[in-house]
N, C-alpha and C. Protein backbone atom coordinates (compact mmCIF):
# COMPACT_ATOMS: atom_id res chain seq x y z
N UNK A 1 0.82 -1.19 0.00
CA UNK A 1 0.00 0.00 0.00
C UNK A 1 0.87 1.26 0.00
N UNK A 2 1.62 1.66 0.94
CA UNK A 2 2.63 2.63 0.90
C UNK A 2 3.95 2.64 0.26
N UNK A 3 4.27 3.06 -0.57
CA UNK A 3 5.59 3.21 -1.23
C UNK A 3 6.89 3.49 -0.16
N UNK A 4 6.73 2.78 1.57
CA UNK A 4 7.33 2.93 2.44
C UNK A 4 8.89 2.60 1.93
N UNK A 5 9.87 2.12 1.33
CA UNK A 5 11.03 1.94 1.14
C UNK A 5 11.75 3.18 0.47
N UNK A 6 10.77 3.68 -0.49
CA UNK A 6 11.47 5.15 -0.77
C UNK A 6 11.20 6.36 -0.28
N UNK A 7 10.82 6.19 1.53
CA UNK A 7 10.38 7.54 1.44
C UNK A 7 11.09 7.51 2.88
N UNK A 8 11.88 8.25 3.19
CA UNK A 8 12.69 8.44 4.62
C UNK A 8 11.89 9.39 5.18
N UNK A 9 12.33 8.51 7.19
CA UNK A 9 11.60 9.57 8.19
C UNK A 9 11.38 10.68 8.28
N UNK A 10 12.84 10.91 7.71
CA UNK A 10 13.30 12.44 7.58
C UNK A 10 12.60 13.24 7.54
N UNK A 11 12.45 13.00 5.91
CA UNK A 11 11.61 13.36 4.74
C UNK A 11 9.86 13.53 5.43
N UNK A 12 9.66 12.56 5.84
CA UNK A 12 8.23 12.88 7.16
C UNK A 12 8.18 13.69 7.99
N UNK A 13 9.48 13.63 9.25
CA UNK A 13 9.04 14.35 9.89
C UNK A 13 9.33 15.89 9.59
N UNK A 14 9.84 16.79 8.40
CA UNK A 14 10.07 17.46 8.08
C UNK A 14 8.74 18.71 7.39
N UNK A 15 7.34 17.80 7.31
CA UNK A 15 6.21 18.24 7.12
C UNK A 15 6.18 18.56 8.85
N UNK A 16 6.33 18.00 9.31
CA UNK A 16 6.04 18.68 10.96
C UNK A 16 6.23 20.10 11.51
N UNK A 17 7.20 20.03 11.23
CA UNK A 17 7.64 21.74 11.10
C UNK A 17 6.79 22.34 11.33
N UNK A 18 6.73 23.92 12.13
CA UNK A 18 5.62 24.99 12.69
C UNK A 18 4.54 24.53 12.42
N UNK A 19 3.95 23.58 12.95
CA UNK A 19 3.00 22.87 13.36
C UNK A 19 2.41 22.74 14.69
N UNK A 20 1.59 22.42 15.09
CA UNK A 20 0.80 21.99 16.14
C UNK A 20 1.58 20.89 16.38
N UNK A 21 1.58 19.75 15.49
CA UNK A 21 2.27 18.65 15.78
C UNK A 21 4.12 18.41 16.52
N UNK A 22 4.55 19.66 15.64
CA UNK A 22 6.24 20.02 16.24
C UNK A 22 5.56 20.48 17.75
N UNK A 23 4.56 21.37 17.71
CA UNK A 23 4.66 21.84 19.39
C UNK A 23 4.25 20.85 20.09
N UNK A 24 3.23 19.84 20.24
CA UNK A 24 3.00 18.70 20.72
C UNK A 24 4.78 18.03 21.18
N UNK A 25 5.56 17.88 20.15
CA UNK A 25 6.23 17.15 20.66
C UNK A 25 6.51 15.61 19.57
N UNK A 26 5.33 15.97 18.47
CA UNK A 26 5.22 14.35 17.78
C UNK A 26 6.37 14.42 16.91
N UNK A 27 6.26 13.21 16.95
CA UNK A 27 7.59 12.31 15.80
C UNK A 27 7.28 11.46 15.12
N UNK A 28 7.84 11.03 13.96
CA UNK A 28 7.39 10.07 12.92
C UNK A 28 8.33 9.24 13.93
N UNK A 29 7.74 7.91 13.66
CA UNK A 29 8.30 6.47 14.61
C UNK A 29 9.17 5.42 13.18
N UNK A 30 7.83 5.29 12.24
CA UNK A 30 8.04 3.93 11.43
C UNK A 30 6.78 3.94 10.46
N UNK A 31 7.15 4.19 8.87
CA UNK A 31 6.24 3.78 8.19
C UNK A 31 6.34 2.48 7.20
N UNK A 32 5.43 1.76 7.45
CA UNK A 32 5.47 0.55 7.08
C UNK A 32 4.47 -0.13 5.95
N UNK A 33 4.55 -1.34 5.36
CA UNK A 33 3.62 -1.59 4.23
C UNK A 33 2.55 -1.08 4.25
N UNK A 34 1.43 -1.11 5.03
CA UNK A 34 0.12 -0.64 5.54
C UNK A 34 0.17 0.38 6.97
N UNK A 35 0.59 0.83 7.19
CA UNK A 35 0.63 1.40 8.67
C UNK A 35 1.34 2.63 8.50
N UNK A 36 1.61 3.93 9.61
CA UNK A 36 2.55 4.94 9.93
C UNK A 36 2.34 4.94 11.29
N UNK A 37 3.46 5.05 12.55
CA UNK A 37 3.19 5.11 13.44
C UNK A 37 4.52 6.56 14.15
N UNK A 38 3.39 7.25 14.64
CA UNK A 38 4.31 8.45 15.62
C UNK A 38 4.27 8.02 16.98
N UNK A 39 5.35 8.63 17.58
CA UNK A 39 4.99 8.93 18.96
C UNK A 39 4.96 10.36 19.36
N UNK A 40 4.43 10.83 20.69
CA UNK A 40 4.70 11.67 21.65
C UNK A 40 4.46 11.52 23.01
N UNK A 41 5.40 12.89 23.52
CA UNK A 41 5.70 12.42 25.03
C UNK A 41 4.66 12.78 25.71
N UNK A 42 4.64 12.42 27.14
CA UNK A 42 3.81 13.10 27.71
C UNK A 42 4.50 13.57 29.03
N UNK A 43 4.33 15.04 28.40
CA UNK A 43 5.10 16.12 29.53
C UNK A 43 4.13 17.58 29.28
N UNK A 44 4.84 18.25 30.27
CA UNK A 44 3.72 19.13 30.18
C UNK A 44 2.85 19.90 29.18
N UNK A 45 3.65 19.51 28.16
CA UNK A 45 2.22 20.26 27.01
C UNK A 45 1.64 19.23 26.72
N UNK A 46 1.22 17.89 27.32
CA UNK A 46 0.60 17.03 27.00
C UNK A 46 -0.51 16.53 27.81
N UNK A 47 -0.25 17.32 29.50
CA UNK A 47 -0.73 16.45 30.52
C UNK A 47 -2.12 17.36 30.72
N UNK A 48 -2.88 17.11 31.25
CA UNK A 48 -4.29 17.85 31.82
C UNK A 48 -3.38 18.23 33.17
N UNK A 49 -4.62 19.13 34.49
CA UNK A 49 -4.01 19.28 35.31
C UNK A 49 -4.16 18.42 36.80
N UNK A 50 -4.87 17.30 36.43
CA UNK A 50 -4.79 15.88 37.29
C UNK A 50 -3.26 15.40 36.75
N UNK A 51 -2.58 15.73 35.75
CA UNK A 51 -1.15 15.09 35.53
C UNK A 51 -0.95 13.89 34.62
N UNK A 52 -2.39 14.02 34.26
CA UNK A 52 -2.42 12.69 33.17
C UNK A 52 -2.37 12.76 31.97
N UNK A 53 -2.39 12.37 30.75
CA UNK A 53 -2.23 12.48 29.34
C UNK A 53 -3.62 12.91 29.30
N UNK A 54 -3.89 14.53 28.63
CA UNK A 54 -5.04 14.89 28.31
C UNK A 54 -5.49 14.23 27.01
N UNK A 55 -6.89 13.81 26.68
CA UNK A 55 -7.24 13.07 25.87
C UNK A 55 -7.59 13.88 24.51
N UNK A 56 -7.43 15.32 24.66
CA UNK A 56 -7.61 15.99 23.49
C UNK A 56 -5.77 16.05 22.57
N UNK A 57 -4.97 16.02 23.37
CA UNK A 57 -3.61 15.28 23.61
C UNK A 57 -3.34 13.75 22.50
N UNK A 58 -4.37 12.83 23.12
CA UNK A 58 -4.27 12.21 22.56
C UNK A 58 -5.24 11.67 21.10
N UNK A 59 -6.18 12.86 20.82
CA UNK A 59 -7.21 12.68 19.38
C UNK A 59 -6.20 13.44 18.74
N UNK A 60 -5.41 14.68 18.95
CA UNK A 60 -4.34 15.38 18.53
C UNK A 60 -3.54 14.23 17.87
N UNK A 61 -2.67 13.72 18.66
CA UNK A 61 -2.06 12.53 17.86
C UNK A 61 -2.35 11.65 16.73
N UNK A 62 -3.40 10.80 17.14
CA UNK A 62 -4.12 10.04 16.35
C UNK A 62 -4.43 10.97 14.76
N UNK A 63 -5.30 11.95 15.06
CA UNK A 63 -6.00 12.52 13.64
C UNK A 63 -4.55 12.98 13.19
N UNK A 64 -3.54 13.17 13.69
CA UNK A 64 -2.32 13.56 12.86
C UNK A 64 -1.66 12.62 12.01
N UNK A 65 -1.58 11.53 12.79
CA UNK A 65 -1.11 9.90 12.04
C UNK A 65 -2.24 9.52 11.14
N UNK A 66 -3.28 9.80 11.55
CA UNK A 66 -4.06 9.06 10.44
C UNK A 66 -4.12 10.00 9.42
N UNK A 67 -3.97 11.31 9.46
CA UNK A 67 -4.53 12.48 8.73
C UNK A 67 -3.09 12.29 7.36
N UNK A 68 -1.77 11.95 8.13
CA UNK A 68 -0.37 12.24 7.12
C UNK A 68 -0.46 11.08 6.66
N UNK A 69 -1.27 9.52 7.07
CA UNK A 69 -1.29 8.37 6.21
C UNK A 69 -1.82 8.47 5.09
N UNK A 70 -3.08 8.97 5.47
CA UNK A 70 -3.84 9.17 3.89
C UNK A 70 -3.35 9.75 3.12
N UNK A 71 -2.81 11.36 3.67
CA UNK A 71 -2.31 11.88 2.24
C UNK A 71 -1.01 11.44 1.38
N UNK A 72 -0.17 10.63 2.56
CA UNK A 72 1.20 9.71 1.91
C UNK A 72 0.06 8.98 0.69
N UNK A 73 -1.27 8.50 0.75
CA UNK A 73 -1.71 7.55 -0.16
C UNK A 73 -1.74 8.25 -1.27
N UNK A 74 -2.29 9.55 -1.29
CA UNK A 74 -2.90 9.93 -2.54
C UNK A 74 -2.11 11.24 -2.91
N UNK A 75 -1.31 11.48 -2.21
CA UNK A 75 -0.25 11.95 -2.69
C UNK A 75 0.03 12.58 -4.75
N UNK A 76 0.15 10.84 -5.44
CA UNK A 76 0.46 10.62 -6.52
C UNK A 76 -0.65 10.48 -7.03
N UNK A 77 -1.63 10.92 -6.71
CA UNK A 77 -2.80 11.32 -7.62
C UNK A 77 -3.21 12.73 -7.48
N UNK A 78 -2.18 13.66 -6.86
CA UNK A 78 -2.86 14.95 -6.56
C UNK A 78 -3.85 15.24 -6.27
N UNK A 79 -4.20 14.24 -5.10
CA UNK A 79 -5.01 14.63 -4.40
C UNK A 79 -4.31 15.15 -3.02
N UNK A 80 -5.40 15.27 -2.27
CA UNK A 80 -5.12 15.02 -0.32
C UNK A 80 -6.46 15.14 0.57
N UNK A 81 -6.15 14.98 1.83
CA UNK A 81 -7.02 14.23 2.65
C UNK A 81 -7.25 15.51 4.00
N UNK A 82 -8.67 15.48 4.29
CA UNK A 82 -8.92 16.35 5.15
C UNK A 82 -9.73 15.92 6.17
N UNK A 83 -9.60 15.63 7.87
CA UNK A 83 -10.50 14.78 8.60
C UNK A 83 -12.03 15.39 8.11
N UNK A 84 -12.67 14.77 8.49
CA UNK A 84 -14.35 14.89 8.95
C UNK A 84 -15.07 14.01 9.74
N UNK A 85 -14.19 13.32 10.70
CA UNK A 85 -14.72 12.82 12.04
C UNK A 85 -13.67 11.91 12.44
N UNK A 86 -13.31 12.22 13.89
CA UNK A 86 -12.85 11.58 14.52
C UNK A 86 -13.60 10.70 16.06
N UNK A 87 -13.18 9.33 16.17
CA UNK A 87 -13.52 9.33 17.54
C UNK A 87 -12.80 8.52 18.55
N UNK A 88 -12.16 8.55 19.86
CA UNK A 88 -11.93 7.50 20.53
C UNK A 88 -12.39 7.80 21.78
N UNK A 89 -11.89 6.04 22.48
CA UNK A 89 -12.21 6.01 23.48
C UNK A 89 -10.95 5.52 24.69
N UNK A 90 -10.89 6.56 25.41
CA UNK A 90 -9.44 6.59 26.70
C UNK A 90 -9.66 5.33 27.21
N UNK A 91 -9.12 4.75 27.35
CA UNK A 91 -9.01 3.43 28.15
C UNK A 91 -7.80 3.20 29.27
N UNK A 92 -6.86 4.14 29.43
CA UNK A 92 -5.53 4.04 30.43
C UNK A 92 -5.16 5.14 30.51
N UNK A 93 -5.06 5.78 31.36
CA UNK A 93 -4.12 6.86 31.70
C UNK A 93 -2.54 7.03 31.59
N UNK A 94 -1.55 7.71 31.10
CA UNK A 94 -0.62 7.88 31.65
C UNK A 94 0.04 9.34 31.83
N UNK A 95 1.42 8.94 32.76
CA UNK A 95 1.93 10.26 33.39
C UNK A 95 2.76 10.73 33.09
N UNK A 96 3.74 9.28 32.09
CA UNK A 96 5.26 10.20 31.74
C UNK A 96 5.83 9.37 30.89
N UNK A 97 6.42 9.48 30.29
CA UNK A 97 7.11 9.07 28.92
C UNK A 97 6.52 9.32 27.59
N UNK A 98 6.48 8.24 26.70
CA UNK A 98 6.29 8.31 25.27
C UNK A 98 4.58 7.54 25.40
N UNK A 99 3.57 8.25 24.29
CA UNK A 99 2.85 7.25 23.69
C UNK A 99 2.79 7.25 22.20
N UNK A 100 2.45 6.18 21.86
CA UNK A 100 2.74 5.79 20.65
C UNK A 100 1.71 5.33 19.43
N UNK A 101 1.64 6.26 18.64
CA UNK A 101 -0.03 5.86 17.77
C UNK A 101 0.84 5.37 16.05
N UNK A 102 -0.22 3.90 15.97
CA UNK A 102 -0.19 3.57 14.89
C UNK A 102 -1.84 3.28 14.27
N UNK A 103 -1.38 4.21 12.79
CA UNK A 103 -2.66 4.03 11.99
C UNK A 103 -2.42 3.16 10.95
N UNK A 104 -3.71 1.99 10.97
CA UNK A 104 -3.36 1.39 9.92
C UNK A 104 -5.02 1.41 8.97
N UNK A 105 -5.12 1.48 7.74
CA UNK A 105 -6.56 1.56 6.97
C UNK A 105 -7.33 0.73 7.17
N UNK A 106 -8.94 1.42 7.25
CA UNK A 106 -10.00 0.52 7.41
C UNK A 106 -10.71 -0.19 5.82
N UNK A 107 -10.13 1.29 5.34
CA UNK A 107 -11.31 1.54 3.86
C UNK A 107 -10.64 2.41 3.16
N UNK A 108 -10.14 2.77 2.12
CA UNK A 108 -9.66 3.52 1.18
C UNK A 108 -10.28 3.33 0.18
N UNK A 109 -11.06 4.84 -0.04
CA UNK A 109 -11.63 4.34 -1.03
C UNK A 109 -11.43 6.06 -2.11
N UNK A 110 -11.85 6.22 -3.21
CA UNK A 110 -11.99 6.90 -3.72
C UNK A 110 -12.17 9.01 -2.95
N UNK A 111 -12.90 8.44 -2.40
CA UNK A 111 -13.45 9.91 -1.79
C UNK A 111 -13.73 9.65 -0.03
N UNK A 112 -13.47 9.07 0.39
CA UNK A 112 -13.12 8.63 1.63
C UNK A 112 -12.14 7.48 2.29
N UNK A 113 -11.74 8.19 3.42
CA UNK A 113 -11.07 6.78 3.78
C UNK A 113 -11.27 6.51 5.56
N UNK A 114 -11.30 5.01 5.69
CA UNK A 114 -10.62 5.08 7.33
C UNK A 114 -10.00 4.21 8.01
N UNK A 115 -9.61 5.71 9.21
CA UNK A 115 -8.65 4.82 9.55
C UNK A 115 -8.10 4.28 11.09
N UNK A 116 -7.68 3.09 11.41
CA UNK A 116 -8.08 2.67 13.16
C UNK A 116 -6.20 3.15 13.20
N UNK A 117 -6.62 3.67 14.87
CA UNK A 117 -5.36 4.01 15.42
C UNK A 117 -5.54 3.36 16.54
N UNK A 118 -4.45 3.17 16.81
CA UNK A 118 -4.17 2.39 18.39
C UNK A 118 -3.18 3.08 19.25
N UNK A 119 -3.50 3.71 19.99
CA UNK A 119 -2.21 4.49 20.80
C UNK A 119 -1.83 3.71 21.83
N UNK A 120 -0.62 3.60 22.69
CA UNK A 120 0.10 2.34 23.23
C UNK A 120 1.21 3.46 24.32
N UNK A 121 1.69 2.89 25.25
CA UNK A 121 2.14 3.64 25.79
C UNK A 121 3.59 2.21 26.14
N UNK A 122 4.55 3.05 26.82
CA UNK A 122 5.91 2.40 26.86
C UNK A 122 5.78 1.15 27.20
N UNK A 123 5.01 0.57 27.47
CA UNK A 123 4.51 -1.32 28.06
C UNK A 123 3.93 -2.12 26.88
N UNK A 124 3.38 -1.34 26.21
CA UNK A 124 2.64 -1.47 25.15
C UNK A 124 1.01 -1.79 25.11
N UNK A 125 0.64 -1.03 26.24
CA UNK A 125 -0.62 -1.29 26.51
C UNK A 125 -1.54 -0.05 25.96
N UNK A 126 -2.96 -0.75 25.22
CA UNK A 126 -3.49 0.29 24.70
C UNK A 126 -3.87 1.53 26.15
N UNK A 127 -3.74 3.00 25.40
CA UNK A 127 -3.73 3.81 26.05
C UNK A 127 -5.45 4.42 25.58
N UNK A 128 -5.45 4.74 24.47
CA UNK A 128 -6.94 5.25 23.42
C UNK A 128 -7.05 4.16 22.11
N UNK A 129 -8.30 4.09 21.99
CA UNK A 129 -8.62 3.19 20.20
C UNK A 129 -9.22 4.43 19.95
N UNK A 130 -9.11 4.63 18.97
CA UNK A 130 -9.48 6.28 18.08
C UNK A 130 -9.88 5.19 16.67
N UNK A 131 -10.56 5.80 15.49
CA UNK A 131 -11.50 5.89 14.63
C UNK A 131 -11.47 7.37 13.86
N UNK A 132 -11.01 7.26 12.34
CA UNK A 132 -11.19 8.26 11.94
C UNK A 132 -11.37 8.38 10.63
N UNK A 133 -12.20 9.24 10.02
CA UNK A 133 -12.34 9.18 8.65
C UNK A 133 -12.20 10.91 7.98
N UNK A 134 -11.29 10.31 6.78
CA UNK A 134 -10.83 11.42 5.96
C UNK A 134 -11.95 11.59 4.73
N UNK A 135 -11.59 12.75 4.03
CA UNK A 135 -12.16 13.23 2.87
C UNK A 135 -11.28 13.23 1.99
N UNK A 136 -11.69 12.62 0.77
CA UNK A 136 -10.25 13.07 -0.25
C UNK A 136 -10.46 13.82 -1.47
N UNK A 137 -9.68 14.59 -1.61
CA UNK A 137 -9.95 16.38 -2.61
C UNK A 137 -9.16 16.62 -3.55
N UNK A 138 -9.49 16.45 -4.67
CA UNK A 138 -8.37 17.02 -5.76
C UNK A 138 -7.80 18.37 -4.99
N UNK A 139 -6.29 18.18 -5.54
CA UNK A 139 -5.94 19.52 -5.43
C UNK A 139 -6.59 20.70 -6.71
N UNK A 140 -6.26 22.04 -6.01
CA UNK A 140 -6.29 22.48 -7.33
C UNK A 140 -5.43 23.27 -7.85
């Protein structure tokens, strides 16, 4: 599915740049046949003020990984991809280190796509399952 062998992290995380995503803290991890997975930390621009990974924190993440998968897809059709719904559900808290979201496709299709993320934290235990679906738009 992804033309993952010719396309370096680099080269990824370099769309990050003056972003929301650079201020978050996210990083491209690993893009793979079907999948892209980032991480970010969780430190204080991440935490609510109970000290836990705020969960807008973590839809932030997710719609970012799923949002740069799609458009890696369609890319070479000049197109790209714009959310129009996201959803998850928190299932673990955490307080400090890295979590880690991988999106892999539900549905790609012509004019929509979606896509399941799994965010994971340093144990590897799910942290959020998020759900998200893109729009896809000729450029013009």
């Amino acid at each position: 599915m992804f033309d993952y062998k010719n396309i370096k992290n680099e080269q990824l995380q370099s769309f990050l740049k003056g972003t929301m995503s650079e201020t978050l803290g996210m990083e491209i991890v690993e893009l793979g046949p079907n999948y892209l997975s980032m991480r970010m930390p969780v430190d204080h621009r991440t935490i609510q003020p109970l000290g836990i990974l705020n969960g807008g924190a973590s839809l932030a993440l997710a719609e970012t990984v799923a949002s740069y998968a799609g458009n890696i897809l369609v890319r070479k059709d000049n197109k790209h991809c714009v959310g129009i719904d996201i959803n998850g559900n928190h299932l673990k808290s955490v307080r400090s280190g890295f979590v880690t979201a991988k999106a892999s496709p539900i549905h790609v299709g012509k004019r929509t796509q979606v896509w399941n993320i799994d965010i994971t934290d340093e144990e590897n235990d799910l942290v959020c399952k998020a759900r998200m679906t893109l729009l896809v738009i000729e450029n013009k």
